[in-house]
C-alpha atoms as a PDB file:
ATOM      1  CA  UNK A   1      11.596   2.429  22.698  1.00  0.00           C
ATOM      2  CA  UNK A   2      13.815   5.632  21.527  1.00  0.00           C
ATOM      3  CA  UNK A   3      17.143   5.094  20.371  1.00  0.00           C
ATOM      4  CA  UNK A   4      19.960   8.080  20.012  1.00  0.00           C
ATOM      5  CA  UNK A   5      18.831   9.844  16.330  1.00  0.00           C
ATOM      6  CA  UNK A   6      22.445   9.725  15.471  1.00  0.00           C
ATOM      7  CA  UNK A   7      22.704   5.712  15.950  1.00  0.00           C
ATOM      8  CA  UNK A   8      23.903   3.951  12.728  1.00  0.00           C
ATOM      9  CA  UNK A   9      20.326   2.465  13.200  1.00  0.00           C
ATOM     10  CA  UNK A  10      18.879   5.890  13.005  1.00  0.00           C
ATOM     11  CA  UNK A  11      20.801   6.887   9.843  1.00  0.00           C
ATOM     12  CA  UNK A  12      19.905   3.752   7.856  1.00  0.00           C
ATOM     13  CA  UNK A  13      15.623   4.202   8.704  1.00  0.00           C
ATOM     14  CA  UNK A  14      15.926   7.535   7.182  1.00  0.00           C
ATOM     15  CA  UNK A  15      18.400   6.685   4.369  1.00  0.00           C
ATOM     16  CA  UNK A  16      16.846   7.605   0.781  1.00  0.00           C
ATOM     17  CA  UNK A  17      14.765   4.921  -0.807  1.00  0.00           C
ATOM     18  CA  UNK A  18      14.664   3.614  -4.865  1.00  0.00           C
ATOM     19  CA  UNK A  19      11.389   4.673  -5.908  1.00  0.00           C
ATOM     20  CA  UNK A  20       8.465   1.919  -6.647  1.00  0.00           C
ATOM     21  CA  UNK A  21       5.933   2.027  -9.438  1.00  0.00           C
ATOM     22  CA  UNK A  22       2.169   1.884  -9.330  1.00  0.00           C
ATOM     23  CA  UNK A  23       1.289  -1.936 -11.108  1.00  0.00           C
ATOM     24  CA  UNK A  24      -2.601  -1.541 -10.456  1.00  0.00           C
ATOM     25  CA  UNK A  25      -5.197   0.266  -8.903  1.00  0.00           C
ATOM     26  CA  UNK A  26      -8.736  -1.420  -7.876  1.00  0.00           C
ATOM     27  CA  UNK A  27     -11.499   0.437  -6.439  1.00  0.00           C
ATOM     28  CA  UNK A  28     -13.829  -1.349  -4.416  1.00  0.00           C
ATOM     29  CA  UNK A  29     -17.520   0.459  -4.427  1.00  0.00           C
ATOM     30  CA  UNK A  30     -18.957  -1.561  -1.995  1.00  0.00           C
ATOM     31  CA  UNK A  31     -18.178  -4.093   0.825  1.00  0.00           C
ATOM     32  CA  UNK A  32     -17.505  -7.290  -0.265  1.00  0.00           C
ATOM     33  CA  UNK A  33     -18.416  -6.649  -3.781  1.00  0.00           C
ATOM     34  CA  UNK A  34     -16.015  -7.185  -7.142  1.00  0.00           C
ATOM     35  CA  UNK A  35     -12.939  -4.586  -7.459  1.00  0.00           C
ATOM     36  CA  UNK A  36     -13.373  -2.720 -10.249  1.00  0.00           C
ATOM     37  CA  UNK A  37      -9.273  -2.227 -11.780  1.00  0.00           C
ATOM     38  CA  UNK A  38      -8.663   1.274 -12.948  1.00  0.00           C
ATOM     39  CA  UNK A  39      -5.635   2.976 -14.986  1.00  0.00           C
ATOM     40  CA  UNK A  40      -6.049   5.821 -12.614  1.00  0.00           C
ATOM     41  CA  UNK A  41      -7.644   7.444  -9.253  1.00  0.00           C
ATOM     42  CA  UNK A  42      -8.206  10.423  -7.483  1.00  0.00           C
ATOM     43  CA  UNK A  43      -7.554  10.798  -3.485  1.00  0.00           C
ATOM     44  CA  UNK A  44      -9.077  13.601  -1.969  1.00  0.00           C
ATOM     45  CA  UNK A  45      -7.095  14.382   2.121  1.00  0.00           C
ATOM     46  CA  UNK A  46     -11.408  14.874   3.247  1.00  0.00           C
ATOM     47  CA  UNK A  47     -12.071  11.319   2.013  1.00  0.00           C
ATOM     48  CA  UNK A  48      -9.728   9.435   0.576  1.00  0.00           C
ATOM     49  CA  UNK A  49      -9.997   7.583  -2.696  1.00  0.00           C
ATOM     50  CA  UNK A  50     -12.686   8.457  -4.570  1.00  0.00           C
ATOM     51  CA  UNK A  51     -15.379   5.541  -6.020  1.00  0.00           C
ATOM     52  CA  UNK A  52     -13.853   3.108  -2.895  1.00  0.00           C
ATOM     53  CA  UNK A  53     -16.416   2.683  -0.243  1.00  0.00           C
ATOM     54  CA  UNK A  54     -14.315   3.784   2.256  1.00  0.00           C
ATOM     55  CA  UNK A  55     -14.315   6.729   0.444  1.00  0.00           C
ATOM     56  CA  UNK A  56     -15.999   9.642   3.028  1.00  0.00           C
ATOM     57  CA  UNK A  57     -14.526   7.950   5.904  1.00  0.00           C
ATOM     58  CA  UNK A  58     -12.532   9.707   8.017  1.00  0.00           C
ATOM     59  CA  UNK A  59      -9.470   8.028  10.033  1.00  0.00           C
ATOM     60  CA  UNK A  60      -5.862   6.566   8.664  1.00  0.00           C
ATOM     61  CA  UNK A  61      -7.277   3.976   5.933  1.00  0.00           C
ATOM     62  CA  UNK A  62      -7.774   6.508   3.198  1.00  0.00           C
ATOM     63  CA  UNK A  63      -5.349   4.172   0.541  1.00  0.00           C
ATOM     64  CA  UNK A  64      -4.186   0.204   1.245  1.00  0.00           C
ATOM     65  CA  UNK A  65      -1.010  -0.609  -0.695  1.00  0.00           C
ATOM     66  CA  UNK A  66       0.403  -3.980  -1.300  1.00  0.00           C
ATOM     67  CA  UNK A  67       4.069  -5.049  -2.835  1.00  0.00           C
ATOM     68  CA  UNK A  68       3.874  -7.460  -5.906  1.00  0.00           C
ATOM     69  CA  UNK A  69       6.910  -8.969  -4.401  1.00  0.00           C
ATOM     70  CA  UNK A  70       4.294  -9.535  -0.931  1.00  0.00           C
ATOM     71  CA  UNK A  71       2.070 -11.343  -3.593  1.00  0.00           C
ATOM     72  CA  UNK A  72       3.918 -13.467  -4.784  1.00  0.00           C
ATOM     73  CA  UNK A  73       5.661 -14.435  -1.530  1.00  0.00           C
ATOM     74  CA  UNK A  74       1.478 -15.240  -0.110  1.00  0.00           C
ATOM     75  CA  UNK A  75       1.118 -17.533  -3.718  1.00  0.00           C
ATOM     76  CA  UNK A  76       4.640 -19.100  -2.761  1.00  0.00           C
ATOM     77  CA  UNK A  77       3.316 -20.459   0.655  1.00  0.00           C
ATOM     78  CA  UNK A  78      -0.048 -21.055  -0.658  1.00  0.00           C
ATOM     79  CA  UNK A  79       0.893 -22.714  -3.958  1.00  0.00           C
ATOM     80  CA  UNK A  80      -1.146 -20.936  -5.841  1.00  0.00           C
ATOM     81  CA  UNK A  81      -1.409 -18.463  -7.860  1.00  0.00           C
ATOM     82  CA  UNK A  82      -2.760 -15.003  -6.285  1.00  0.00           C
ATOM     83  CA  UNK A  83      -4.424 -12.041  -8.098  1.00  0.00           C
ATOM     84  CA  UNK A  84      -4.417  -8.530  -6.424  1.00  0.00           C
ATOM     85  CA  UNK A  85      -7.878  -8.553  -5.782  1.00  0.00           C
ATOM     86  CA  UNK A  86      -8.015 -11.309  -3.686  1.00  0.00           C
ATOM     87  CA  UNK A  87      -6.687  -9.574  -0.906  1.00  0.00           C
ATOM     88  CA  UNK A  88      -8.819  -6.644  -1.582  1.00  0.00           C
ATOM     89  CA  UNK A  89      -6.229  -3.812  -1.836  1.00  0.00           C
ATOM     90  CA  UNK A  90      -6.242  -0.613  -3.863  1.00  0.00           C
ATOM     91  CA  UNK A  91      -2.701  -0.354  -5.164  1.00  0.00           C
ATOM     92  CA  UNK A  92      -0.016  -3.194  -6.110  1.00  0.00           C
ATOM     93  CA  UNK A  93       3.418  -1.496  -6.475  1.00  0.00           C
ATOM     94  CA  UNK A  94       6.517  -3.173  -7.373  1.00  0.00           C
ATOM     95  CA  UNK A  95       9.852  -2.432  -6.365  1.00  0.00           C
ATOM     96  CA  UNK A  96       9.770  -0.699  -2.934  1.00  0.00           C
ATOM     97  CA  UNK A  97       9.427  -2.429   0.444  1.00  0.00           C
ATOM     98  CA  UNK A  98       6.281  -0.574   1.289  1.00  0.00           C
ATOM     99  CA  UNK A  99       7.246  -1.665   5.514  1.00  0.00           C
ATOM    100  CA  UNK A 100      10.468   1.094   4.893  1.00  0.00           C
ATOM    101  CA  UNK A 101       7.448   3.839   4.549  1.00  0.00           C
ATOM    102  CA  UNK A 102       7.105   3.556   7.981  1.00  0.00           C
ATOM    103  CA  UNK A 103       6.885   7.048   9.646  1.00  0.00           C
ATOM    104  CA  UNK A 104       7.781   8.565   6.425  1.00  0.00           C
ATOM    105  CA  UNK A 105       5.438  10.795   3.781  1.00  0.00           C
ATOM    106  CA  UNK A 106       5.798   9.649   0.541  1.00  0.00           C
ATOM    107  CA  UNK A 107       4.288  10.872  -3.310  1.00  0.00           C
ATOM    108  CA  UNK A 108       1.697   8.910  -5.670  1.00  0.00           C
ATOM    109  CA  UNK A 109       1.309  10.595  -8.572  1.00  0.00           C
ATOM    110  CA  UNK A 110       0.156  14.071  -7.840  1.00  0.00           C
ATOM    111  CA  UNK A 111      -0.693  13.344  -4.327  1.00  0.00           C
ATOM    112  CA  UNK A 112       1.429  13.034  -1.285  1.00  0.00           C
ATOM    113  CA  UNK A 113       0.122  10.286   1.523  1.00  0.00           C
ATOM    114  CA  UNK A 114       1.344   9.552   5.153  1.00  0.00           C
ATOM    115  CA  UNK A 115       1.699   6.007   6.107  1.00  0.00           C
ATOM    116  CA  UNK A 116      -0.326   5.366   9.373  1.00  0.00           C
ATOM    117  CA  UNK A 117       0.016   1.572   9.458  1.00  0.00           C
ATOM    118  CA  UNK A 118       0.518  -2.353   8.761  1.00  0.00           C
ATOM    119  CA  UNK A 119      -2.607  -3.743   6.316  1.00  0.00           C
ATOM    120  CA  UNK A 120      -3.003  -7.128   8.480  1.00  0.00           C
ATOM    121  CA  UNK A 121      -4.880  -9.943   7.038  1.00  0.00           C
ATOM    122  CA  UNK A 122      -8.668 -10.274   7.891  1.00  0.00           C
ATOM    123  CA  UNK A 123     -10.337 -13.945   8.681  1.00  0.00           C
ATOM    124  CA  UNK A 124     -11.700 -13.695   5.376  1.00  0.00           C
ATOM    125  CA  UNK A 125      -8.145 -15.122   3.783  1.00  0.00           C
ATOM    126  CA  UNK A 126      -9.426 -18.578   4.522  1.00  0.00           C
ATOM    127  CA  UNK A 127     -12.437 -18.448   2.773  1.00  0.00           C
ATOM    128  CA  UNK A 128     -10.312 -16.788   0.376  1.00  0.00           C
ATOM    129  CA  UNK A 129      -7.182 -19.135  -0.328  1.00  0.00           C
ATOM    130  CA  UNK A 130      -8.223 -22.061   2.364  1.00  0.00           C
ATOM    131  CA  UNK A 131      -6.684 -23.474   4.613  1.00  0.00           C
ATOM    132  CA  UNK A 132      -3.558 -21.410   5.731  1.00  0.00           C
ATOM    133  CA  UNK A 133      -4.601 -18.308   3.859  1.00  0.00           C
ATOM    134  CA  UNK A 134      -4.750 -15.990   6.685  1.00  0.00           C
ATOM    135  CA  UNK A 135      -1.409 -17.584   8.024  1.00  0.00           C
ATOM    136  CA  UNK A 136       0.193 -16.753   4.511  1.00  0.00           C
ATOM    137  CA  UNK A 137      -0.482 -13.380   4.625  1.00  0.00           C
ATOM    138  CA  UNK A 138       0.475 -12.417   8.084  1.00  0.00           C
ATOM    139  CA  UNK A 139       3.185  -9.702   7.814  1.00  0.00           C
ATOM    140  CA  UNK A 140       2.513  -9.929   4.121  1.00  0.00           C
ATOM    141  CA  UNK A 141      -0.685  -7.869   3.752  1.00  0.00           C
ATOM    142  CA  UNK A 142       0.914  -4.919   2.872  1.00  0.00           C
ATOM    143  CA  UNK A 143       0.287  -0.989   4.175  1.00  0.00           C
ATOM    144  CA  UNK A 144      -2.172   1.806   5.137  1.00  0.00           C
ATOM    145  CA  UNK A 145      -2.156   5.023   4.856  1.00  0.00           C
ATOM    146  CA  UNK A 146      -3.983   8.301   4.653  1.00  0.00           C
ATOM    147  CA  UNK A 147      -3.887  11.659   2.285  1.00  0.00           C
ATOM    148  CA  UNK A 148      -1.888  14.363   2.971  1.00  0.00           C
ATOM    149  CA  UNK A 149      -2.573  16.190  -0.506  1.00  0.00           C
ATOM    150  CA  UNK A 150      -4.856  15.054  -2.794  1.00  0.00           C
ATOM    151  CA  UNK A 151      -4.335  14.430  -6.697  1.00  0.00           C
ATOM    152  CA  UNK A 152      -4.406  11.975  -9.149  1.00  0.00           C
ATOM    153  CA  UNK A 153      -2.601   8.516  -9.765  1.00  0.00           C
ATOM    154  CA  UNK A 154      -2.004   6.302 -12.829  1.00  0.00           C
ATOM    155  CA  UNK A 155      -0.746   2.800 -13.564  1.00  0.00           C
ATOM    156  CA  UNK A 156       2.931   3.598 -14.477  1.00  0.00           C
ATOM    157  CA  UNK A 157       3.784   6.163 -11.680  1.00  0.00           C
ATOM    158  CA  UNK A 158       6.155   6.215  -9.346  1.00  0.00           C
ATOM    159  CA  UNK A 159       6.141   5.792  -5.575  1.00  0.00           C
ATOM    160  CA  UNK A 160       8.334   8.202  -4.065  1.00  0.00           C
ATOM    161  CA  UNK A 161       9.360   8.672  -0.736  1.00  0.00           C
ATOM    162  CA  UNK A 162       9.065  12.349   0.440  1.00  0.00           C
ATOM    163  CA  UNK A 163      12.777  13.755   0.631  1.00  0.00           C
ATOM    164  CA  UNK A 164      14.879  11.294  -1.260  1.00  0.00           C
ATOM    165  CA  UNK A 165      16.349  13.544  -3.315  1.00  0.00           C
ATOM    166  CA  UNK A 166      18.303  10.230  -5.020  1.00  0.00           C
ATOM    167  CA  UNK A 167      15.006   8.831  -5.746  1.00  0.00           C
ATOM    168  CA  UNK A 168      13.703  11.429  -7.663  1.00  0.00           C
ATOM    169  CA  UNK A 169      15.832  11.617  -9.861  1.00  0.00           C
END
């Protein structure tokens, strides 16, 4: 559904953004195996993020981002406590909404990505947490998105969305 571009609506999805910051990076080499956490990656627009085995796959799920704020929300329902790996992500960022990406381009480090979607839980979040984990994570599970410019990330860097001139600053 298309609403009028110059809607109040409108205005606020494309107001400028505060920045986020990069908490931790995991790269997982192979399915289902342990995440290996990293103080910094490379993404590459052919095939992603390097030493992840979805690295070399082509499509929209070059990068998954999650918001430390998302994690501790899933440990709040679950009452436990939940580690980034657990849900199998490559990037925990804290301080941006990662949802307000939506349609939007938005710098890493030295590389600029293009959200292409919700990360939505898998069945695997009840073996996981139990009972209840993949209900805990639903809408929670954070963000895709694929490489527009490739570069390298660190731990400590900021999570800029492309054009907020505010945010850069």
């Amino acid at each position: 559904m298309a609403f009028n571009p110059k809607s109040s609506l409108a205005l606020l999805l494309k107001a400028p953004m505060r920045p986020g910051t990069v908490q931790w990076i995991g790269l997982r080499p192979e399915r289902r195996g342990e995440i290996i956490a990293a103080d910094e990656a490379h993404l590459s627009p052919e095939v992603g993020l390097i030493g992840d085995h979805y690295h070399g796959r082509s499509g929209n799920r070059h990068l998954t981002l999650i918001g430390e704020e998302d994690l501790n929300a899933i440990a709040s329902f679950l009452g436990v406590s939940v580690q980034a790996h657990a849900l199998r992500r490559n990037v925990v960022t804290v301080g941006i909404n990662l949802l307000a990406l939506k349609d939007k381009r938005f710098r890493l480090g030295e590389a600029v990505l293009e959200y292409t979607g919700e990360c939505h839980p898998c069945s695997r979040m009840e073996e996981t947490f139990g009972v209840g984990g993949y209900n805990a994570v639903r809408g929670r599970g954070g963000i895709t998105a694929r490489v527009i410019t490739g570069g390298r990330f660190r731990v400590g860097d900021r999570l800029i969305a492309e054009g907020d001139k505010t945010s850069e600053a």
